[in-house]
Protein backbone atom coordinates (compact mmCIF):
# COMPACT_ATOMS: atom_id res chain seq x y z
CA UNK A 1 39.02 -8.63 -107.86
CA UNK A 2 40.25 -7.20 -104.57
CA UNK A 3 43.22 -10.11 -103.49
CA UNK A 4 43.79 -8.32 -100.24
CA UNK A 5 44.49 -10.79 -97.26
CA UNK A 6 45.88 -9.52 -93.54
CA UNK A 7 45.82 -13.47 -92.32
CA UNK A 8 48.28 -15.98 -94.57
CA UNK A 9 48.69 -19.37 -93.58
CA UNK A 10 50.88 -21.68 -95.43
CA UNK A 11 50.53 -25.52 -95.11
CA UNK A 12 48.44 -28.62 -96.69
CA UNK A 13 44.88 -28.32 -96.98
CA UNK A 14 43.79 -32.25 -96.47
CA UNK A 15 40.95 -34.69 -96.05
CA UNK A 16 40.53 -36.11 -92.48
CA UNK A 17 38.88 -40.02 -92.70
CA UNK A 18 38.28 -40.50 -88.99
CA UNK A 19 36.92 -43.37 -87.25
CA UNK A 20 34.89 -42.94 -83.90
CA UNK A 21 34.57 -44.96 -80.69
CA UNK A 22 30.86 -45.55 -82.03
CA UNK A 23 32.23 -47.22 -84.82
CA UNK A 24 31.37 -44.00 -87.20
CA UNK A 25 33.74 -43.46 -89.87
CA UNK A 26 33.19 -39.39 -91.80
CA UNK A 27 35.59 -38.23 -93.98
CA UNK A 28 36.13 -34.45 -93.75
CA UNK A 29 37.83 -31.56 -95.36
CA UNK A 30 40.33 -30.08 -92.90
CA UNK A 31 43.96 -29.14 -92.62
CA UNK A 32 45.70 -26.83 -90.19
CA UNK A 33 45.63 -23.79 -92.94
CA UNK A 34 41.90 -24.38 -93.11
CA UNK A 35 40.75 -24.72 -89.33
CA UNK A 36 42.91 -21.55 -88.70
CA UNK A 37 41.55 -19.51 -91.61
CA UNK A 38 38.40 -20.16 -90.78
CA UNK A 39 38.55 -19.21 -87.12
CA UNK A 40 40.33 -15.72 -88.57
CA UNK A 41 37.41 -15.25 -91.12
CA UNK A 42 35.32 -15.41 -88.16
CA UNK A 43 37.20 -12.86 -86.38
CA UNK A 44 36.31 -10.33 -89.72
CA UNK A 45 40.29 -11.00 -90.77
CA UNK A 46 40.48 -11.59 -94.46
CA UNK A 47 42.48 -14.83 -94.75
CA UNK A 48 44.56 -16.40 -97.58
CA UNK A 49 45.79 -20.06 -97.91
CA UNK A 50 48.99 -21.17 -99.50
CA UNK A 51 49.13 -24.68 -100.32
CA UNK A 52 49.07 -27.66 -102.50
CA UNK A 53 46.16 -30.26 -102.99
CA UNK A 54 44.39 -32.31 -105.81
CA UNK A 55 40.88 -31.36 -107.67
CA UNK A 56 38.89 -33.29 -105.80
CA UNK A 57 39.38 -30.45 -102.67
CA UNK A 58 36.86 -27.90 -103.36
CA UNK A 59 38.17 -24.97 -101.04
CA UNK A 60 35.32 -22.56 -102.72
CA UNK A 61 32.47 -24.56 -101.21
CA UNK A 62 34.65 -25.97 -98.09
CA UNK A 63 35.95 -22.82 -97.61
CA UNK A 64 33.86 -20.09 -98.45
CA UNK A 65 35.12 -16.29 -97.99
CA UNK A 66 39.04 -17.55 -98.00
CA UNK A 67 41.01 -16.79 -100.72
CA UNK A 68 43.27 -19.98 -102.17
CA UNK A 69 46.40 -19.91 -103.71
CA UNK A 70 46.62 -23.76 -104.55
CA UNK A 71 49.47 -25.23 -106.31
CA UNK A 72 47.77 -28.64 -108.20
CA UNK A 73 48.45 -32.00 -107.20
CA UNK A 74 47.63 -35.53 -108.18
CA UNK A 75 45.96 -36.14 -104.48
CA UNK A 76 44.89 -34.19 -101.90
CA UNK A 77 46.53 -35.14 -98.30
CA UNK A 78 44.63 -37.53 -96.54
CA UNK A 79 44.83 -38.77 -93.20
CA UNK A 80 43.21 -42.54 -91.33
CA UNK A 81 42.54 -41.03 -87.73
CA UNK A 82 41.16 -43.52 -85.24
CA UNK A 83 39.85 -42.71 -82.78
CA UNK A 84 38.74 -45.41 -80.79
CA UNK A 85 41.30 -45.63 -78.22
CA UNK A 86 42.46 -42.77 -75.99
CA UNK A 87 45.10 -41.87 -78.12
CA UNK A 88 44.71 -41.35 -81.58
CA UNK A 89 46.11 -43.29 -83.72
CA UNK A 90 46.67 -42.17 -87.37
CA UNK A 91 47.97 -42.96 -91.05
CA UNK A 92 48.69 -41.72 -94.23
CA UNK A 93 46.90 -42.26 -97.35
CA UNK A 94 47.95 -39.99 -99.71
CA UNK A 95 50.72 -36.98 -99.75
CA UNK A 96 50.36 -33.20 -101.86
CA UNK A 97 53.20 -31.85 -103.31
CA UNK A 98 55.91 -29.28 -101.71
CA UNK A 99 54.79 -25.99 -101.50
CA UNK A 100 57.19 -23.72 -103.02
CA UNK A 101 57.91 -19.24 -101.96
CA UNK A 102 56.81 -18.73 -105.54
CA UNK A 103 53.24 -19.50 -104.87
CA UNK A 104 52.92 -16.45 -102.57
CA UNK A 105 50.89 -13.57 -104.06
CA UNK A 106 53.61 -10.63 -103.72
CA UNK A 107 50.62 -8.89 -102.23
CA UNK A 108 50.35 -11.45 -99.29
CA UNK A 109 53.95 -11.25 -98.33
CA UNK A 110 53.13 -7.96 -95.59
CA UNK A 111 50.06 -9.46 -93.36
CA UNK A 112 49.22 -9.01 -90.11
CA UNK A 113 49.71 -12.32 -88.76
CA UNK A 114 51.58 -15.01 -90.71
CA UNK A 115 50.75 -19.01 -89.83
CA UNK A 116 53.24 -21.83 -90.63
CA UNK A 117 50.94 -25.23 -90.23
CA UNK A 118 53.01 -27.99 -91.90
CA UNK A 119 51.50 -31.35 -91.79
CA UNK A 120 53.71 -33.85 -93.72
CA UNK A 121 56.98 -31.58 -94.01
CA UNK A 122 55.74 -29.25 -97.29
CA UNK A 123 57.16 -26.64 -96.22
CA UNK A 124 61.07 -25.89 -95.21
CA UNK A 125 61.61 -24.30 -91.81
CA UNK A 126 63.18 -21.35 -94.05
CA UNK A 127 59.52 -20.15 -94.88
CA UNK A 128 60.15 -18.37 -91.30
CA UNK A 129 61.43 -16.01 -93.57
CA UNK A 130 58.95 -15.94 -96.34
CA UNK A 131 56.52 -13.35 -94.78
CA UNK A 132 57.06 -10.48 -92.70
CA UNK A 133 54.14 -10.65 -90.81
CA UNK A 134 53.36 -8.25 -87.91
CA UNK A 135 53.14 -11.00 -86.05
CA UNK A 136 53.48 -14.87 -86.58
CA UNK A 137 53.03 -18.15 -85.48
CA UNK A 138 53.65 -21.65 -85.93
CA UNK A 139 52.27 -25.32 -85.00
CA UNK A 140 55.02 -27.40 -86.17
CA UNK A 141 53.54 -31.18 -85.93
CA UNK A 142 54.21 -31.99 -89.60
CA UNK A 143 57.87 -31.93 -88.95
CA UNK A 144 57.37 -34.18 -86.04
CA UNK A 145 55.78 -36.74 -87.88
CA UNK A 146 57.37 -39.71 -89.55
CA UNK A 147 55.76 -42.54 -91.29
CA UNK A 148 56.81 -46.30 -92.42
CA UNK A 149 56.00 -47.88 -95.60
CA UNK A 150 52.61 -48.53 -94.83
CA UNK A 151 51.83 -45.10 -93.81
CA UNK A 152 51.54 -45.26 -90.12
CA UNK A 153 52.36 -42.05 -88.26
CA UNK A 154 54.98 -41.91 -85.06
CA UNK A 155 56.17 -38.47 -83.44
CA UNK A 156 59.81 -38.45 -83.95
CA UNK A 157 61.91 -35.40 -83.44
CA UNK A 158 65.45 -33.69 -81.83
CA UNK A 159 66.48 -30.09 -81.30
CA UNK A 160 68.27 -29.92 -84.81
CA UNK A 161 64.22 -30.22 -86.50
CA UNK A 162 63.46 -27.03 -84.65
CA UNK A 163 66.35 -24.51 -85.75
CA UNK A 164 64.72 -20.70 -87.49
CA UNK A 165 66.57 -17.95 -88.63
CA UNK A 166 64.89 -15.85 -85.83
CA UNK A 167 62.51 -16.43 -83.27
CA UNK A 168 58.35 -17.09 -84.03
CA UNK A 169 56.04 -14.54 -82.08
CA UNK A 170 54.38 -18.04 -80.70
CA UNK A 171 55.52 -21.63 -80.93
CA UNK A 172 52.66 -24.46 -79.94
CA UNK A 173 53.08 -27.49 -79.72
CA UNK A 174 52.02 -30.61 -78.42
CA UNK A 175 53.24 -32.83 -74.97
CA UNK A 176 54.29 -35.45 -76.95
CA UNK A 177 55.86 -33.42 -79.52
CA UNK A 178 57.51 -31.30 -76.80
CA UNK A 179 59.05 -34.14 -74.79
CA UNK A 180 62.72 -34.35 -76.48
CA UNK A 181 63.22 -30.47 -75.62
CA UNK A 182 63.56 -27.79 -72.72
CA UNK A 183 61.47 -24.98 -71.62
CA UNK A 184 65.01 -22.72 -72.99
CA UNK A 185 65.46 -24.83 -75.67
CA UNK A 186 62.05 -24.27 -76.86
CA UNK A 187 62.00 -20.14 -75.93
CA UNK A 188 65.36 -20.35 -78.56
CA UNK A 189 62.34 -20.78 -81.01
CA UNK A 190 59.65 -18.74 -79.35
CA UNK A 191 59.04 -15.84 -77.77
CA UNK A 192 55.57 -17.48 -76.06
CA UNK A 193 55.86 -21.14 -76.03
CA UNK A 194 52.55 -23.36 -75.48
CA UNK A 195 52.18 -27.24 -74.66
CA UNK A 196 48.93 -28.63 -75.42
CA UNK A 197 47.88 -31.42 -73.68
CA UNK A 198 44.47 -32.05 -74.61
CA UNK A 199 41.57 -32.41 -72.42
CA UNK A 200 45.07 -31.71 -69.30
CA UNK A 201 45.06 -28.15 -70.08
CA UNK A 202 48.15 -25.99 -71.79
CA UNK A 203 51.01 -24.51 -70.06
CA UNK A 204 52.58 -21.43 -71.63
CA UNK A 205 55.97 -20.13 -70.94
CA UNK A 206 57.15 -16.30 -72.11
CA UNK A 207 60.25 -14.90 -72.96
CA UNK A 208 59.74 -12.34 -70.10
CA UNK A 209 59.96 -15.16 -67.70
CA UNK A 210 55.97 -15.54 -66.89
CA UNK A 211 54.64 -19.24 -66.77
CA UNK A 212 51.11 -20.05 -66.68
CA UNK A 213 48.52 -23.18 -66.46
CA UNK A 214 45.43 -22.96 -68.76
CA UNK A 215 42.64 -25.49 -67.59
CA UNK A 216 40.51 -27.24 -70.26
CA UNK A 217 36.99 -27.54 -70.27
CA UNK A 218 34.96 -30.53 -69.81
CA UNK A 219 32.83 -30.72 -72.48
CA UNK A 220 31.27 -33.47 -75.36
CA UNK A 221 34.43 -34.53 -76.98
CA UNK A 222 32.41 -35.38 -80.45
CA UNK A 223 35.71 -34.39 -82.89
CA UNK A 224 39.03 -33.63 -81.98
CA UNK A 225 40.38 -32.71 -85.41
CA UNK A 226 41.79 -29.65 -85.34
CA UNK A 227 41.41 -28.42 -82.11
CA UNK A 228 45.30 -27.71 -81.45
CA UNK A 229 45.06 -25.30 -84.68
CA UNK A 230 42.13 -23.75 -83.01
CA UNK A 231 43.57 -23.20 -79.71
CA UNK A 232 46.85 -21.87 -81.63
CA UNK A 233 45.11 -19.66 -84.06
CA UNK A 234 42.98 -18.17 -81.07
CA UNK A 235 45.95 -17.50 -78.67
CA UNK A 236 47.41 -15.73 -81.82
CA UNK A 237 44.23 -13.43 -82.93
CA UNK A 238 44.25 -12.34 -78.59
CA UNK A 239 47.74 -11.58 -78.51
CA UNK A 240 48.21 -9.84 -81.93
CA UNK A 241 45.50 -7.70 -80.26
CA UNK A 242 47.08 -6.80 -77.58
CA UNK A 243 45.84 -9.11 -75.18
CA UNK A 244 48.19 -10.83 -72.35
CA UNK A 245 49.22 -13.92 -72.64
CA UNK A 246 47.25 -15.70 -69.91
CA UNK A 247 43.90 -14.09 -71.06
CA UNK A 248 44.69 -15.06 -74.72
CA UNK A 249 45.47 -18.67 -73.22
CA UNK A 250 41.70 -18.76 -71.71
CA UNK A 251 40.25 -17.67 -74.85
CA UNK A 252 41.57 -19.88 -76.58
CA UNK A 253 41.26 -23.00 -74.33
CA UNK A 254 37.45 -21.61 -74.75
CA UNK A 255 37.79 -21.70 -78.62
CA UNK A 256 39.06 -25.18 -78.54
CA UNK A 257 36.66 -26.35 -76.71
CA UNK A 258 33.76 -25.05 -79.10
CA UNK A 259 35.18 -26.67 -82.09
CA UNK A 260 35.53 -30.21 -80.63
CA UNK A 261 31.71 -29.92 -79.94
CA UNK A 262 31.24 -30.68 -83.94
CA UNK A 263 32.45 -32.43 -86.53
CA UNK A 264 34.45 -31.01 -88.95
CA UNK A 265 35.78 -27.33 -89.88
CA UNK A 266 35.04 -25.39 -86.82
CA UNK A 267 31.19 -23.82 -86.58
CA UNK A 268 29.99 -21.00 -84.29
CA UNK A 269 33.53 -20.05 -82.95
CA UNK A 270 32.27 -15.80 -83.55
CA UNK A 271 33.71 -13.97 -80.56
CA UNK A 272 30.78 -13.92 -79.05
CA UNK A 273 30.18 -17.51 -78.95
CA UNK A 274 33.80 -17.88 -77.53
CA UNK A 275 33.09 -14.84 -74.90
CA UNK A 276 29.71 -16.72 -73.67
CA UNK A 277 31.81 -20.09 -73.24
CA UNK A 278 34.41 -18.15 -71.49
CA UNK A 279 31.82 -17.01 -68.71
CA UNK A 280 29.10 -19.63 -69.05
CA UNK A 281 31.82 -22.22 -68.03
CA UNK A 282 34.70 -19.92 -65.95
CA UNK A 283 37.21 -21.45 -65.35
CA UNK A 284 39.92 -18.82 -63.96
């Protein structure tokens, strides 16, 4: 079987129970891992997952076309998002093991872009250093994210929870996460450093001293799951390309904006669909 991958994302696969202001409540397979593998698949890279999750995940019919390298676990991560109110509100249910270096194919360990999407802190910030990637990326929320004993989530976080070996190609993160930390602080970590801030836009700093404001679009805000892995994953794919930063940052505010449009795993986020957002609704 050919195992060959040029996209490897580490991080937990999970199951997203959300609850919707019209009192809906869908469970869905998700996980930043799988909304940014798909969106590479999509892209004709060849993506491979490393992570941890229980039986009841079936990643060969949720994600079809990705190769899996799952360690087992007794659950699968699941998250309670509600979201009812402005801002979400979420919980944990269940928790997947650590994900370990040994689980990496020693064919996987050379890609062409590397992603680092921890959600509950399963992976150490050493795994900086556990592909060399021609270029890589990271959206660091699960080491933000604390939880008391009855599983409710809070962002919590100082400079000493963002400290690498060496520097990420891009860092993304969101406002809230961003908010103990300065633009410098954050470049330390990045050489392009994004701030999502939802349906507000992103703002994107570079190591070369450029700043920019990306604009969202205003569109049916049906699932918000996932879109900050989207916009990440996008901004990555354009600038691994060769694309500059501020172009990459409108194709991917585009790409976000497609994927909140459904529910679930992203659908119809081809390059062409993301090009026809892009000038249907320009926003430069």
């Amino acid at each position: 079987m050919n195992n060959y991958v040029d996209f490897v994302s580490i991080g937990h696969v999970s199951y997203d129970i959300n609850e919707y202001s019209d009192g809906s409540i869908v469970k869905n397979p998700g996980g930043a891992v799988a909304y940014a593998s798909v969106l590479a698949l999509n892209h004709g890279m060849k993506p491979g997952i490393i992570t941890a999750c229980g039986d009841d995940y079936d990643y060969e019919i949720f994600l079809p076309n990705i190769k899996v390298c799952a360690s087992k676990s007794l659950h699968t991560t699941t998250f309670m998002n509600d979201y009812r109110a402005d801002i979400r509100k979420q919980a944990i249910m269940y928790n997947s093991n650590k994900i370990t270096k040994n689980l990496i194919p020693i064919n996987w360990t050379k890609p062409k872009i590397f992603f680092a999407g921890p959600l509950l802190h399963e992976i150490p910030k050493s795994s900086i250093g556990w592909i060399q990637a021609d270029f890589s990326y990271i959206v660091p929320q699960g080491w933000f994210r604390k939880w008391n004993h009855e599983g409710i989530i809070s962002i919590q976080g100082n400079l000493s929870d963002l400290k690498f070996n060496h520097r990420w190609d891009l860092l993304v993160l969101s406002e809230e996460e961003s908010k103990s930390f300065t633009k410098e602080q954050l470049l330390d970590c990045g050489k392009i450093v994004c701030i999502t801030k939802s349906s507000n836009g992103a703002k994107i700093y570079c190591e070369t001293g450029e700043n920019y404001f990306i604009p969202s679009y205003t569109v049916k805000d049906l699932d918000p799951t996932g879109a900050g892995d989207i916009w990440a994953t996008a901004m990555a794919i354009k600038l691994h390309s060769g694309s500059k930063p501020i172009d990459a940052g409108y194709y991917a505010s585009a790409a976000a904006a497609i994927s909140i449009e459904s529910i679930g795993l992203p659908k119809f986020l081809s390059p062409e669909n993301i090009e026809r957002k892009l000038q249907k609704n320009k926003i430069l």
